[in-house]
PDB file of N, CA and C in Angstrom:
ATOM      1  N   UNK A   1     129.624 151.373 131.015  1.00  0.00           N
ATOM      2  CA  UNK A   1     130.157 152.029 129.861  1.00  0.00           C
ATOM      3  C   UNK A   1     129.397 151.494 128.649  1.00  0.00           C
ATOM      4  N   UNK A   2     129.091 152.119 127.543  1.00  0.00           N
ATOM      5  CA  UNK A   2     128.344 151.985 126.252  1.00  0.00           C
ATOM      6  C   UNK A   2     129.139 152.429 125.314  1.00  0.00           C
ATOM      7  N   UNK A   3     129.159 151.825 124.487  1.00  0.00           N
ATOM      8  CA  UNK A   3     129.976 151.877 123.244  1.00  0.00           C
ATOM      9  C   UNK A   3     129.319 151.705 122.002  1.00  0.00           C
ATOM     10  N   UNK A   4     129.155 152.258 121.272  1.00  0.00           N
ATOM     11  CA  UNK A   4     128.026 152.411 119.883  1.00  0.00           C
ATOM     12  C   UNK A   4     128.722 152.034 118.399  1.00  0.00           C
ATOM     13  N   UNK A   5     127.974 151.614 118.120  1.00  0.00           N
ATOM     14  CA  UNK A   5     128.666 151.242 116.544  1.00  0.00           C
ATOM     15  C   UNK A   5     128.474 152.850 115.762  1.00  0.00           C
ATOM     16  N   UNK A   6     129.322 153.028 114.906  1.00  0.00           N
ATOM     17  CA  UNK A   6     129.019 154.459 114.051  1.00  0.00           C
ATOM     18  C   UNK A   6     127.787 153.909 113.174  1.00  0.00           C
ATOM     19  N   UNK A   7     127.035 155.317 113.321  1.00  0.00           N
ATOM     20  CA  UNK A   7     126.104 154.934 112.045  1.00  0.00           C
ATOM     21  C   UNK A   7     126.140 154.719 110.818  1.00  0.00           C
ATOM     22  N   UNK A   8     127.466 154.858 110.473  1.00  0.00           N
ATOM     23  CA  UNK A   8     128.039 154.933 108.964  1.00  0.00           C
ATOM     24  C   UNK A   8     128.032 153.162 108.405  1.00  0.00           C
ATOM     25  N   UNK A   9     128.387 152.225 109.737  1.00  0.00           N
ATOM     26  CA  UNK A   9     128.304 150.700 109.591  1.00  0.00           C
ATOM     27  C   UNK A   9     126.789 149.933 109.398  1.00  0.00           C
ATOM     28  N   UNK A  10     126.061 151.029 109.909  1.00  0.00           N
ATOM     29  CA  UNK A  10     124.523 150.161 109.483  1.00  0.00           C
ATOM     30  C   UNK A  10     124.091 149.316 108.814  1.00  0.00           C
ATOM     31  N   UNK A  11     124.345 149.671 107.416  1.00  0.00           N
ATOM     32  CA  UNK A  11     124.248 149.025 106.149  1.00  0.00           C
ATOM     33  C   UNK A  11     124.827 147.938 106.136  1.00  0.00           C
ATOM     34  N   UNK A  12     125.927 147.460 106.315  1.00  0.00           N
ATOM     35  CA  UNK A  12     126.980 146.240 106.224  1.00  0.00           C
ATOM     36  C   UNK A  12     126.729 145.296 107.410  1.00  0.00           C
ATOM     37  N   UNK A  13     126.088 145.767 108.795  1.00  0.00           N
ATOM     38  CA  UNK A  13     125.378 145.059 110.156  1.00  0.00           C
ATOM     39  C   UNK A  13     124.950 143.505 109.707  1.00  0.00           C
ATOM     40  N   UNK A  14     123.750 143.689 109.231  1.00  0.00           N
ATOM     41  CA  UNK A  14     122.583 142.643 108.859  1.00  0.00           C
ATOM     42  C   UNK A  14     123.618 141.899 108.221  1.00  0.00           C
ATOM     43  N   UNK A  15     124.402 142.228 106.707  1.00  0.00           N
ATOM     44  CA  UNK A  15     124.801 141.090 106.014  1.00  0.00           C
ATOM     45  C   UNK A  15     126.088 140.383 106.264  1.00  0.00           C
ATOM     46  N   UNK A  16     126.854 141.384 107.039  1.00  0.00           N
ATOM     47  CA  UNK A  16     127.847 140.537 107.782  1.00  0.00           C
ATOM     48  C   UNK A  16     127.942 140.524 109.838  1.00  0.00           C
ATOM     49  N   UNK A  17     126.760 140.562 110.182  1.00  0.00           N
ATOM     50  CA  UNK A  17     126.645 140.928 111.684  1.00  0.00           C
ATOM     51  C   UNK A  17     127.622 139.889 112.097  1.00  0.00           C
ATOM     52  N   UNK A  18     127.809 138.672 112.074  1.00  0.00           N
ATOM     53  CA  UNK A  18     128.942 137.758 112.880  1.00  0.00           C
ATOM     54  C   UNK A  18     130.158 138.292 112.714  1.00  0.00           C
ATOM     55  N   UNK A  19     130.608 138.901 111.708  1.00  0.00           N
ATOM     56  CA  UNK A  19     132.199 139.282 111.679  1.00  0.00           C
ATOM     57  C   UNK A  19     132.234 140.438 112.476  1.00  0.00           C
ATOM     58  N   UNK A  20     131.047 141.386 112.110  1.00  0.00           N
ATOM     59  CA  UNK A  20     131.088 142.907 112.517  1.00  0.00           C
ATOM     60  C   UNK A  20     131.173 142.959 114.044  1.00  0.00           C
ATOM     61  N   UNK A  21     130.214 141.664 114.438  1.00  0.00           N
ATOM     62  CA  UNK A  21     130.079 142.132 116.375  1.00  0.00           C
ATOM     63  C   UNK A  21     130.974 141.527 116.888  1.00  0.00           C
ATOM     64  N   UNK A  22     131.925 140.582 116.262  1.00  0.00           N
ATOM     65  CA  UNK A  22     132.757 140.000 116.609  1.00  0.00           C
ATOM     66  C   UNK A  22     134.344 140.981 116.798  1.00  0.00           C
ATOM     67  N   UNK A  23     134.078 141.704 115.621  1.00  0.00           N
ATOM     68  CA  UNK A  23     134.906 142.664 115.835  1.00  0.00           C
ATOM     69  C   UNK A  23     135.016 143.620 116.698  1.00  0.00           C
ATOM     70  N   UNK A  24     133.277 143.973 116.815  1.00  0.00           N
ATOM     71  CA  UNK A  24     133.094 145.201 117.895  1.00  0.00           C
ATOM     72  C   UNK A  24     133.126 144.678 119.293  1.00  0.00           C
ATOM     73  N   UNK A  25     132.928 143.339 119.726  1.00  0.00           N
ATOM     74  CA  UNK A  25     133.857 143.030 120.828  1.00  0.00           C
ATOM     75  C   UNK A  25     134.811 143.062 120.875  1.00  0.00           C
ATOM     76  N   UNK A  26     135.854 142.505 120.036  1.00  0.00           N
ATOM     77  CA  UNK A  26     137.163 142.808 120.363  1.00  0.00           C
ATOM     78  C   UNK A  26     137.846 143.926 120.557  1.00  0.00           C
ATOM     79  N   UNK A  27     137.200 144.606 119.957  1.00  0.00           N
ATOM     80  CA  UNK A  27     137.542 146.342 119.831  1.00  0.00           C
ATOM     81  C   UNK A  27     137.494 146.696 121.252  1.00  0.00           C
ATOM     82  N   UNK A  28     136.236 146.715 121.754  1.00  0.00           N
ATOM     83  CA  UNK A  28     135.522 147.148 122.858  1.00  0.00           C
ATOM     84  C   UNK A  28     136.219 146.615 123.919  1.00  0.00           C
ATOM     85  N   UNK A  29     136.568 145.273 123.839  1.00  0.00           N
ATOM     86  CA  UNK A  29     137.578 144.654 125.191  1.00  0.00           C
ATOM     87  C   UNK A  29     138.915 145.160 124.836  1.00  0.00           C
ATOM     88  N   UNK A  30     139.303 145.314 123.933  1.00  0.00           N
ATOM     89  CA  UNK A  30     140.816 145.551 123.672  1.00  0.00           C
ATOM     90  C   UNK A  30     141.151 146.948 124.576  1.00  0.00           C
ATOM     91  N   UNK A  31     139.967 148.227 124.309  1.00  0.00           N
ATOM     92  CA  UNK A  31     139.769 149.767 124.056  1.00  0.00           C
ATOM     93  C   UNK A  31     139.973 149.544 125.679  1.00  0.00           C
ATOM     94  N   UNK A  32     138.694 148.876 126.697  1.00  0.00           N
ATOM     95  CA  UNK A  32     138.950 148.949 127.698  1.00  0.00           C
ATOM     96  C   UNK A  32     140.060 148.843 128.676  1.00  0.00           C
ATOM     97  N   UNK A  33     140.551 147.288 128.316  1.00  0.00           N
ATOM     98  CA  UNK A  33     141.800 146.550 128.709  1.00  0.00           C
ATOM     99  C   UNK A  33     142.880 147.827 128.579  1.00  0.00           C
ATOM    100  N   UNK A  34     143.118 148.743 127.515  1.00  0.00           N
ATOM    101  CA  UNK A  34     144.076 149.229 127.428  1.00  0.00           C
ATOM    102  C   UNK A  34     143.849 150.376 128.270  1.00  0.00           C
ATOM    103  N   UNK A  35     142.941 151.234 128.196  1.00  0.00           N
ATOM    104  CA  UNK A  35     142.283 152.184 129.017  1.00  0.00           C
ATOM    105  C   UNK A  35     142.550 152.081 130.504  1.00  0.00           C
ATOM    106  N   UNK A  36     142.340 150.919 131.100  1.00  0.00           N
ATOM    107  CA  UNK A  36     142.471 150.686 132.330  1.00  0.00           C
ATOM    108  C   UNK A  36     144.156 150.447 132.858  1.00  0.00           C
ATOM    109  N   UNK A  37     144.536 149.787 132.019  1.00  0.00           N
ATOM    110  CA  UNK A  37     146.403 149.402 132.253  1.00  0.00           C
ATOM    111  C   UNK A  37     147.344 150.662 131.930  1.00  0.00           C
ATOM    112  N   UNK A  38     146.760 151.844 131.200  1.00  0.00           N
ATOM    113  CA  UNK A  38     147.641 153.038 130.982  1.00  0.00           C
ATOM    114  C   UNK A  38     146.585 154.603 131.894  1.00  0.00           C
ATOM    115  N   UNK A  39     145.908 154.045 132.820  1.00  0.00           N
ATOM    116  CA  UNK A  39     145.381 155.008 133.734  1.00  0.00           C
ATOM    117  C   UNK A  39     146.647 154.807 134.750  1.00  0.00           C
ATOM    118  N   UNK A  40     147.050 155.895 135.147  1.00  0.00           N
ATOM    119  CA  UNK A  40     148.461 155.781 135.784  1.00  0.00           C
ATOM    120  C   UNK A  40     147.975 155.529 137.645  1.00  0.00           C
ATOM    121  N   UNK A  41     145.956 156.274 137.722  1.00  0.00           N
ATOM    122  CA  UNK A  41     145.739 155.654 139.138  1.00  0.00           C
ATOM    123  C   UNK A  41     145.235 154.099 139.474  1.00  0.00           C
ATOM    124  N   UNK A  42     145.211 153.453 137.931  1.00  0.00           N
ATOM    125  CA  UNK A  42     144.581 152.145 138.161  1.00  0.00           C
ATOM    126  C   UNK A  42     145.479 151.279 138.050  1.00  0.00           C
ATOM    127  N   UNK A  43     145.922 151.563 136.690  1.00  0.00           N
ATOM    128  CA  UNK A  43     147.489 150.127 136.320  1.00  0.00           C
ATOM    129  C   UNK A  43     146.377 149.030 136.784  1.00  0.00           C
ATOM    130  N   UNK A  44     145.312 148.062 135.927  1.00  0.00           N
ATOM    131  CA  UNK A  44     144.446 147.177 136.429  1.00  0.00           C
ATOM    132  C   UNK A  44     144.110 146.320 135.154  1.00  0.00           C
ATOM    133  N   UNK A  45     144.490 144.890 135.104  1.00  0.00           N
ATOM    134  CA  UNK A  45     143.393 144.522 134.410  1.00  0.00           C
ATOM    135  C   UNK A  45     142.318 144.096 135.082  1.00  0.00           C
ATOM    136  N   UNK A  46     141.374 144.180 133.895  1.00  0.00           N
ATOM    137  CA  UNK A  46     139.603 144.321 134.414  1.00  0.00           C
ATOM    138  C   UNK A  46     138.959 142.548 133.918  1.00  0.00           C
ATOM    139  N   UNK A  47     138.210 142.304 134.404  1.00  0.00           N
ATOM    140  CA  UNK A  47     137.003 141.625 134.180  1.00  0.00           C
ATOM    141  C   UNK A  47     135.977 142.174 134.038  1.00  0.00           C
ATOM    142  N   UNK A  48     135.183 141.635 133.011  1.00  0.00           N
ATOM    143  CA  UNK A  48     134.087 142.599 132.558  1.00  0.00           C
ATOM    144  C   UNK A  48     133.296 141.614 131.668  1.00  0.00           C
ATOM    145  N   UNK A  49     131.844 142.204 132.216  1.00  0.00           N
ATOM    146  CA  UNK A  49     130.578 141.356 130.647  1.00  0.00           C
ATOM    147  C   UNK A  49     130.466 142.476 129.861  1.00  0.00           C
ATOM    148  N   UNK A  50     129.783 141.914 129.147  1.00  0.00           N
ATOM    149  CA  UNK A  50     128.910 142.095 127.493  1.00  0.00           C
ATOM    150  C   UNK A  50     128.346 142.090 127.371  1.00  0.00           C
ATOM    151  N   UNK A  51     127.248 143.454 126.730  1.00  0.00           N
ATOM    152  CA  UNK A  51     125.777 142.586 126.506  1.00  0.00           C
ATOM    153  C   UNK A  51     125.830 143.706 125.082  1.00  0.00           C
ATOM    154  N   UNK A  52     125.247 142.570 124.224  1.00  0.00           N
ATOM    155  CA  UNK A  52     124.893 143.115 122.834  1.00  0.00           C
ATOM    156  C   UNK A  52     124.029 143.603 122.695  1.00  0.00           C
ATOM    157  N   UNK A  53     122.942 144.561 122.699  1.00  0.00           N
ATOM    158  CA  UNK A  53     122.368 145.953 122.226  1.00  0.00           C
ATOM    159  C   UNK A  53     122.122 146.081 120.881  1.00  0.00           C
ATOM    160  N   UNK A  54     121.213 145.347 120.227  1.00  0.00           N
ATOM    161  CA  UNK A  54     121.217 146.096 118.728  1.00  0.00           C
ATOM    162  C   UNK A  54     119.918 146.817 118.212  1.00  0.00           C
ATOM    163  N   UNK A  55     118.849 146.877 118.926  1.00  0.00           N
ATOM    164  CA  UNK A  55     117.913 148.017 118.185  1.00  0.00           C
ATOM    165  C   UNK A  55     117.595 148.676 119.588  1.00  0.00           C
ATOM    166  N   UNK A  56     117.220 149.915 119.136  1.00  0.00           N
ATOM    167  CA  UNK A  56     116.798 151.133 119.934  1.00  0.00           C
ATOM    168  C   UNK A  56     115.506 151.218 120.359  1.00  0.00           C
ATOM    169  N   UNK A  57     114.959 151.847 121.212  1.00  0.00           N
ATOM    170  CA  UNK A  57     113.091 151.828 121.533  1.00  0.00           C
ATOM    171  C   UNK A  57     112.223 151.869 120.269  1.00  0.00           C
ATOM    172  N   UNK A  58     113.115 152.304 119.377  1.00  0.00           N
ATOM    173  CA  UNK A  58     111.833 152.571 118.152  1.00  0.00           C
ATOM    174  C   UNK A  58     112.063 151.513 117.023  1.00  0.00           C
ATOM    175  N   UNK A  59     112.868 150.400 117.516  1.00  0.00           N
ATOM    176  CA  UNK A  59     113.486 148.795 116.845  1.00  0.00           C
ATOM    177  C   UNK A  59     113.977 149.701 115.424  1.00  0.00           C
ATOM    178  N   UNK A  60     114.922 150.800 115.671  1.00  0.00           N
ATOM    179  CA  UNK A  60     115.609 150.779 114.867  1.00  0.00           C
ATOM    180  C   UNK A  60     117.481 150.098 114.812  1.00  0.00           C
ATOM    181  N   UNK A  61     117.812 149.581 113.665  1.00  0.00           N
ATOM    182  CA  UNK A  61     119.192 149.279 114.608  1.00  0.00           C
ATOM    183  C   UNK A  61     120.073 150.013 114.697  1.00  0.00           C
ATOM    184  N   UNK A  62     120.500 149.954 115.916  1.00  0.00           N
ATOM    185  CA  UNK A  62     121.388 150.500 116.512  1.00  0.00           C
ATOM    186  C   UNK A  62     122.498 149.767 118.094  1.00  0.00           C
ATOM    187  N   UNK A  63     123.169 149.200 117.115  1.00  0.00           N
ATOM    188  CA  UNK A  63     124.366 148.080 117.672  1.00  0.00           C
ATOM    189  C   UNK A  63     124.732 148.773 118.486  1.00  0.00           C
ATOM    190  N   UNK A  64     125.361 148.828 120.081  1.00  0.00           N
ATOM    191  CA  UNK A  64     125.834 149.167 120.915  1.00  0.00           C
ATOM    192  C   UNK A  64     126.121 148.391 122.296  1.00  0.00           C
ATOM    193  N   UNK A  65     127.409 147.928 122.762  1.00  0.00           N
ATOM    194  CA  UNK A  65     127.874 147.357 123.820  1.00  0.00           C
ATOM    195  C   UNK A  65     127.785 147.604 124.979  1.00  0.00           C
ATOM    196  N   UNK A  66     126.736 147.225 125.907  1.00  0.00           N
ATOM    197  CA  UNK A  66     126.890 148.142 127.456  1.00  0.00           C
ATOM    198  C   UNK A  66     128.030 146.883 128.184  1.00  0.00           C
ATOM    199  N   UNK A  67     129.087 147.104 128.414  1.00  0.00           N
ATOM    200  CA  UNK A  67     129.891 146.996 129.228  1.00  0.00           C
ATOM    201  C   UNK A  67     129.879 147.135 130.677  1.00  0.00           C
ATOM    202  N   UNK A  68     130.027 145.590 131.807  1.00  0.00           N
ATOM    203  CA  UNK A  68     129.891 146.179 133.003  1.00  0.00           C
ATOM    204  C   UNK A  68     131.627 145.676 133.868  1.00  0.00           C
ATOM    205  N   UNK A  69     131.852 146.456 134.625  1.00  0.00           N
ATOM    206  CA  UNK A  69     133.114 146.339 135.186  1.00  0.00           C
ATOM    207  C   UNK A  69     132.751 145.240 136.336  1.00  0.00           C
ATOM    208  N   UNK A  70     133.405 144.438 136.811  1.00  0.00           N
ATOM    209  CA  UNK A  70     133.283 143.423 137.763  1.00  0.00           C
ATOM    210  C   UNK A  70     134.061 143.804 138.912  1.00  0.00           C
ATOM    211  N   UNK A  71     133.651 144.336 140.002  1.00  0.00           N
ATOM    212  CA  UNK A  71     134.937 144.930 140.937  1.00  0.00           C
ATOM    213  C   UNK A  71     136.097 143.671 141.333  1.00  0.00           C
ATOM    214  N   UNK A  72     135.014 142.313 141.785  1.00  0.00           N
ATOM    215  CA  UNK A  72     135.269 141.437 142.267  1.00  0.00           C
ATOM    216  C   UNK A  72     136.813 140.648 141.126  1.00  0.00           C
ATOM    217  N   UNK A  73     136.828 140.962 139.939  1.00  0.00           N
ATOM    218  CA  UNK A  73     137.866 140.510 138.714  1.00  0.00           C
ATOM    219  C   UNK A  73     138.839 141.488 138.880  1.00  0.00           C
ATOM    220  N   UNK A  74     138.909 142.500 139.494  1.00  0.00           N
ATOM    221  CA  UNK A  74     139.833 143.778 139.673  1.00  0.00           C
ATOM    222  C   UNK A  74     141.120 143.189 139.504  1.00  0.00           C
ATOM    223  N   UNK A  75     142.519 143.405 139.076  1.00  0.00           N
ATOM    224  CA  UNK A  75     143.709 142.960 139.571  1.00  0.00           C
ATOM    225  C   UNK A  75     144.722 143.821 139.139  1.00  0.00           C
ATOM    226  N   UNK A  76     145.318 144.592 140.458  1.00  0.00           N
ATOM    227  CA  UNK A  76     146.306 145.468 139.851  1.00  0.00           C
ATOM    228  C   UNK A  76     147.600 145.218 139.389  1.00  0.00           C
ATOM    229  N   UNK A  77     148.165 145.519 138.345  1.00  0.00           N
ATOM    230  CA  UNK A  77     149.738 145.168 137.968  1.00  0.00           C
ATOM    231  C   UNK A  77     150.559 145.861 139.247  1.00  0.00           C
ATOM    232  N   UNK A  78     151.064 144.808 139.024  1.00  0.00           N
ATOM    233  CA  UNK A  78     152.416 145.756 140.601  1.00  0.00           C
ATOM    234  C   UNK A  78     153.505 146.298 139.054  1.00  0.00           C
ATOM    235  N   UNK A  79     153.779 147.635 139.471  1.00  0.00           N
ATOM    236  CA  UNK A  79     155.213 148.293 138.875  1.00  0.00           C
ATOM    237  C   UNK A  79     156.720 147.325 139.266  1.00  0.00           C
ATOM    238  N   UNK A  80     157.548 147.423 138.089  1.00  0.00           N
ATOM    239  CA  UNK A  80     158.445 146.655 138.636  1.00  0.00           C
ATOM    240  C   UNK A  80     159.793 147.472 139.482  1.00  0.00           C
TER     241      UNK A  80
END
């Protein structure tokens, strides 16, 4: 899964990048985590890496999270 920063944040990247990617991880783990626990065939939390992504083939920037799912971290919530 890939997750992109809007292009509208560009500008603000460079001078605050520690708060910004810090955020856009949390975002990004939060988005998933929740995604996966309200799929009614998974009910799962996930384990998962990160990899930070910030310029494109033509080294323009362009911040974006590729996200990988870990099967092996899988763990389903049991319903009560």
């Amino acid at each position: 899964m890939v997750i992109t920063l809007p292009h509208e944040l560009n500008p603000l990247v460079l001078p605050y990048k520690e708060v910004l990617y810090n955020l856009f991880f949390q975002a990004a783990s939060q988005a998933l985590q929740k995604l996966a626990l309200g799929y009614p065939r998974l009910q799962a939390q996930l384990g998962f890496t990160a990899v930070l992504h910030t310029w494109d083939q033509d080294l323009q920037l362009h911040p974006q999270n590729g996200l990988n799912i870990l099967p092996e971290k899988l763990r389903r919530i049991e319903s009560p």
